[in-house]
N, C-alpha and C. Protein backbone atom coordinates (compact mmCIF):
# COMPACT_ATOMS: atom_id res chain seq x y z
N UNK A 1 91.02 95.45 75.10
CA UNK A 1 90.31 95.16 76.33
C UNK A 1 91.11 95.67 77.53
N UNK A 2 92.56 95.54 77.47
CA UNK A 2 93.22 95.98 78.64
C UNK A 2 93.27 97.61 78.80
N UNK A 3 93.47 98.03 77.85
CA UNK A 3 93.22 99.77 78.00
C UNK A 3 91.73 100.26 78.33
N UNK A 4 90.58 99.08 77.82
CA UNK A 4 89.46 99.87 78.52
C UNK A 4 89.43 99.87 80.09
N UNK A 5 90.12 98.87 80.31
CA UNK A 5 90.04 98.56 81.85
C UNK A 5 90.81 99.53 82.37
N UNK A 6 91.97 100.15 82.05
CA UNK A 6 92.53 100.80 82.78
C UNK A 6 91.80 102.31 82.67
N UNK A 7 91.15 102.49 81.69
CA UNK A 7 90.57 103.43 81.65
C UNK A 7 89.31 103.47 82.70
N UNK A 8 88.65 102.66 82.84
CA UNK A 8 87.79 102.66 83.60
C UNK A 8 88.13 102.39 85.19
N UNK A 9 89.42 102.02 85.19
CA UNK A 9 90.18 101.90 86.58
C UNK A 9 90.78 103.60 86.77
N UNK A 10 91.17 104.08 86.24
CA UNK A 10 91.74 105.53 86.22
C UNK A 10 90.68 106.30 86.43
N UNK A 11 89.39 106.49 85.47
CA UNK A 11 88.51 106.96 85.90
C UNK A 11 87.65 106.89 87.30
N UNK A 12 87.37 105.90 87.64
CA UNK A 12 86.74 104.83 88.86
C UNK A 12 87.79 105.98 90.05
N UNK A 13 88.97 106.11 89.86
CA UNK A 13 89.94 106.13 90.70
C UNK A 13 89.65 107.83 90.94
N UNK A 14 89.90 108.77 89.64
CA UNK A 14 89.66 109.88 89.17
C UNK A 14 88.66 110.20 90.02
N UNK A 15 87.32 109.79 90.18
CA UNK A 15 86.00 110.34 90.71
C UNK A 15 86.22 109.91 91.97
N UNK A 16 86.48 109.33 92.61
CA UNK A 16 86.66 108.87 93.88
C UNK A 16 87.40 110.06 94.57
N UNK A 17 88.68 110.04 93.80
CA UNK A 17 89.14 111.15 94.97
C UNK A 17 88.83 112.89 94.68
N UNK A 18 88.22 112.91 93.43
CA UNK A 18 87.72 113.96 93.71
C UNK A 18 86.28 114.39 94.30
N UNK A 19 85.82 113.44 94.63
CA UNK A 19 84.27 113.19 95.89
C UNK A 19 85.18 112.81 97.22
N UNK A 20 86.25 112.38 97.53
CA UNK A 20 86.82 112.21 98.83
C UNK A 20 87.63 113.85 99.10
N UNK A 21 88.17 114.48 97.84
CA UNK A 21 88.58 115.65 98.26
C UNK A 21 87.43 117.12 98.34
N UNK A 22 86.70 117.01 97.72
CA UNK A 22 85.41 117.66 97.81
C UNK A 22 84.82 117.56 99.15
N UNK A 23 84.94 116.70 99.24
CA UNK A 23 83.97 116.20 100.95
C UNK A 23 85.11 116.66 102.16
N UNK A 24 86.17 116.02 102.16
CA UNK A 24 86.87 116.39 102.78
C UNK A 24 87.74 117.81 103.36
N UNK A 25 87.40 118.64 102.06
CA UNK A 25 87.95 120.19 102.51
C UNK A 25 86.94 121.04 102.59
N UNK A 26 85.16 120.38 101.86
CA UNK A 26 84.43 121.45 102.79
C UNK A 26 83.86 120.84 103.86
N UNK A 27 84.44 119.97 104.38
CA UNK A 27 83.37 119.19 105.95
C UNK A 27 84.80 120.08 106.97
N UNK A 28 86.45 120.55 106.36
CA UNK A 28 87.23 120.72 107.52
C UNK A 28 87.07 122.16 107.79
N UNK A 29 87.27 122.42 108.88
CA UNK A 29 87.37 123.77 109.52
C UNK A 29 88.88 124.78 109.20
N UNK A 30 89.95 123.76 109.08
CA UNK A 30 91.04 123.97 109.62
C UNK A 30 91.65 123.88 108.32
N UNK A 31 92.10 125.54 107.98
CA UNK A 31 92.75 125.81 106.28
C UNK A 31 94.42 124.67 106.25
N UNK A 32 94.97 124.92 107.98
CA UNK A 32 96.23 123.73 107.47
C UNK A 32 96.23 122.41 106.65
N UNK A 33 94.91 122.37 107.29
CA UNK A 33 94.20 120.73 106.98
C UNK A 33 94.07 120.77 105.80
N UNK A 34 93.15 121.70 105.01
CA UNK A 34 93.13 121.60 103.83
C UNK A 34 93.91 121.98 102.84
N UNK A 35 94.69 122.79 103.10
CA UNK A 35 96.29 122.83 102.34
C UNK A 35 97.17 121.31 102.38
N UNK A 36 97.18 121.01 103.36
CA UNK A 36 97.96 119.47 103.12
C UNK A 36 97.36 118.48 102.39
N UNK A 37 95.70 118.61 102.47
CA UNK A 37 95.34 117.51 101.65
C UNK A 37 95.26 117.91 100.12
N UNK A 38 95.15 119.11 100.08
CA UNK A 38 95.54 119.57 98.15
C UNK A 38 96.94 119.06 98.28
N UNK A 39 97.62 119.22 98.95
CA UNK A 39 99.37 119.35 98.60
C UNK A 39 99.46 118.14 98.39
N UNK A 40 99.28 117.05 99.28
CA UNK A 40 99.08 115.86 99.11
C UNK A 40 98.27 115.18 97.99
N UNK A 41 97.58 115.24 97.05
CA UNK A 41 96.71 114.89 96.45
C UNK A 41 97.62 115.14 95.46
N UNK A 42 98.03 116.53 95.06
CA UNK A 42 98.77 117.07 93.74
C UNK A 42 99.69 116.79 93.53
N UNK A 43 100.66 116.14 94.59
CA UNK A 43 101.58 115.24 94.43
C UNK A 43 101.63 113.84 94.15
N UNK A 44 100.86 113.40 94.59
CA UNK A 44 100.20 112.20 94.07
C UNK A 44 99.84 112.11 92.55
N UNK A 45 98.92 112.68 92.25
CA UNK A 45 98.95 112.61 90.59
C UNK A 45 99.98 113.47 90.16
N UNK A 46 100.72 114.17 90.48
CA UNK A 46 102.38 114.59 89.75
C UNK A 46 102.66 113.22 89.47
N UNK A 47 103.02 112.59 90.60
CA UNK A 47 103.53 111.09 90.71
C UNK A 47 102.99 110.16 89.52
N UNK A 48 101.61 110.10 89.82
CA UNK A 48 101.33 109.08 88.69
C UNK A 48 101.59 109.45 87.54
N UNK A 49 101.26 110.59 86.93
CA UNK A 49 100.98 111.15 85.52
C UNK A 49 102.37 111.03 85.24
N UNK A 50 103.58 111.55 86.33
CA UNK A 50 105.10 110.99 85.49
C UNK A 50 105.21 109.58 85.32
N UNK A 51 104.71 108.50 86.09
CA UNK A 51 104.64 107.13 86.17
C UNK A 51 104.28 106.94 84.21
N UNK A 52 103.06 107.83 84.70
CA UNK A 52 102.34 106.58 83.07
C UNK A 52 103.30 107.35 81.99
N UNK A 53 103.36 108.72 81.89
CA UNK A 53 104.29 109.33 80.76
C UNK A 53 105.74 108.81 80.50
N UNK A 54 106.49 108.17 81.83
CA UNK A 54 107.47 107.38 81.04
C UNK A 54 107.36 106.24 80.86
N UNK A 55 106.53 105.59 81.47
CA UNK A 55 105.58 104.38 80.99
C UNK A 55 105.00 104.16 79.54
N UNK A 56 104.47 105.19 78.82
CA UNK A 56 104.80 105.55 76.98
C UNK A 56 105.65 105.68 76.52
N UNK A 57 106.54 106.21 76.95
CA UNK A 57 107.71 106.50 76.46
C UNK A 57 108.46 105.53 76.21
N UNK A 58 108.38 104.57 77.33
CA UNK A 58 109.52 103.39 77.14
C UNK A 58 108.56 102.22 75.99
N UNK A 59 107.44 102.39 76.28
CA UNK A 59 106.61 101.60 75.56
C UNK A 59 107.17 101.50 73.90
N UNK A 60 106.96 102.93 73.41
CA UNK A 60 107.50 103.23 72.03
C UNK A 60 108.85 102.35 71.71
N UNK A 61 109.86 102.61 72.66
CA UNK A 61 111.14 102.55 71.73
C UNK A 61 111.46 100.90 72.57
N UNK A 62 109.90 100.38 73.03
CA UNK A 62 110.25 98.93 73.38
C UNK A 62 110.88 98.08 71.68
N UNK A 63 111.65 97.13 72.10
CA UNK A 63 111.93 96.45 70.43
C UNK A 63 111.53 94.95 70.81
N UNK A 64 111.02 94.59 72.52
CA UNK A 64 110.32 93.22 72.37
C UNK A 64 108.89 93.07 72.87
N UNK A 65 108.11 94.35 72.30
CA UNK A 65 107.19 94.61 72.51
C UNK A 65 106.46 93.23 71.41
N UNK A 66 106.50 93.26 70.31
CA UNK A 66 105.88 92.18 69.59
C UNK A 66 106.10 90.92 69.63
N UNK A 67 107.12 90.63 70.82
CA UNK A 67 107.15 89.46 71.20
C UNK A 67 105.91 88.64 71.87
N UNK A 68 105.63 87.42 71.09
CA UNK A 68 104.35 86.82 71.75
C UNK A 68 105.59 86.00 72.88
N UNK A 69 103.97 85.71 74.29
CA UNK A 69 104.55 84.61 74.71
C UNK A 69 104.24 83.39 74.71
């Protein structure tokens, strides 16, 4: 149940900003403008996608992962 949620939170999240970046670089006039908001955006999910990838990573070689509480 918790991974569908995040899935549907990632996704939810996913479509959002690509309808906020869609909208946003063809409503601007101004190519600076829209270079910063790709630059900005692509750093942002750089960011996350390293977040969740060592976020698996540590997951695996957790050893109190099967700990109930």
């Amino acid at each position: 149940m918790k991974n569908i949620g995040l899935v549907f939170l990632l996704g939810g999240w996913i479509a959002l900003t690509v309808y906020g970046a869609y909208r946003g670089v063809l409503e601007t006039e101004f190519i600076v403008f829209k270079i910063s908001i790709f630059v900005l955006w692509i750093g942002f999910l750089i960011l996350l996608i390293s977040a969740l990838r060592q976020r698996f990573k540590e997951y695996k070689k957790d050893p109190y992962r099967d700990v109930e509480v």
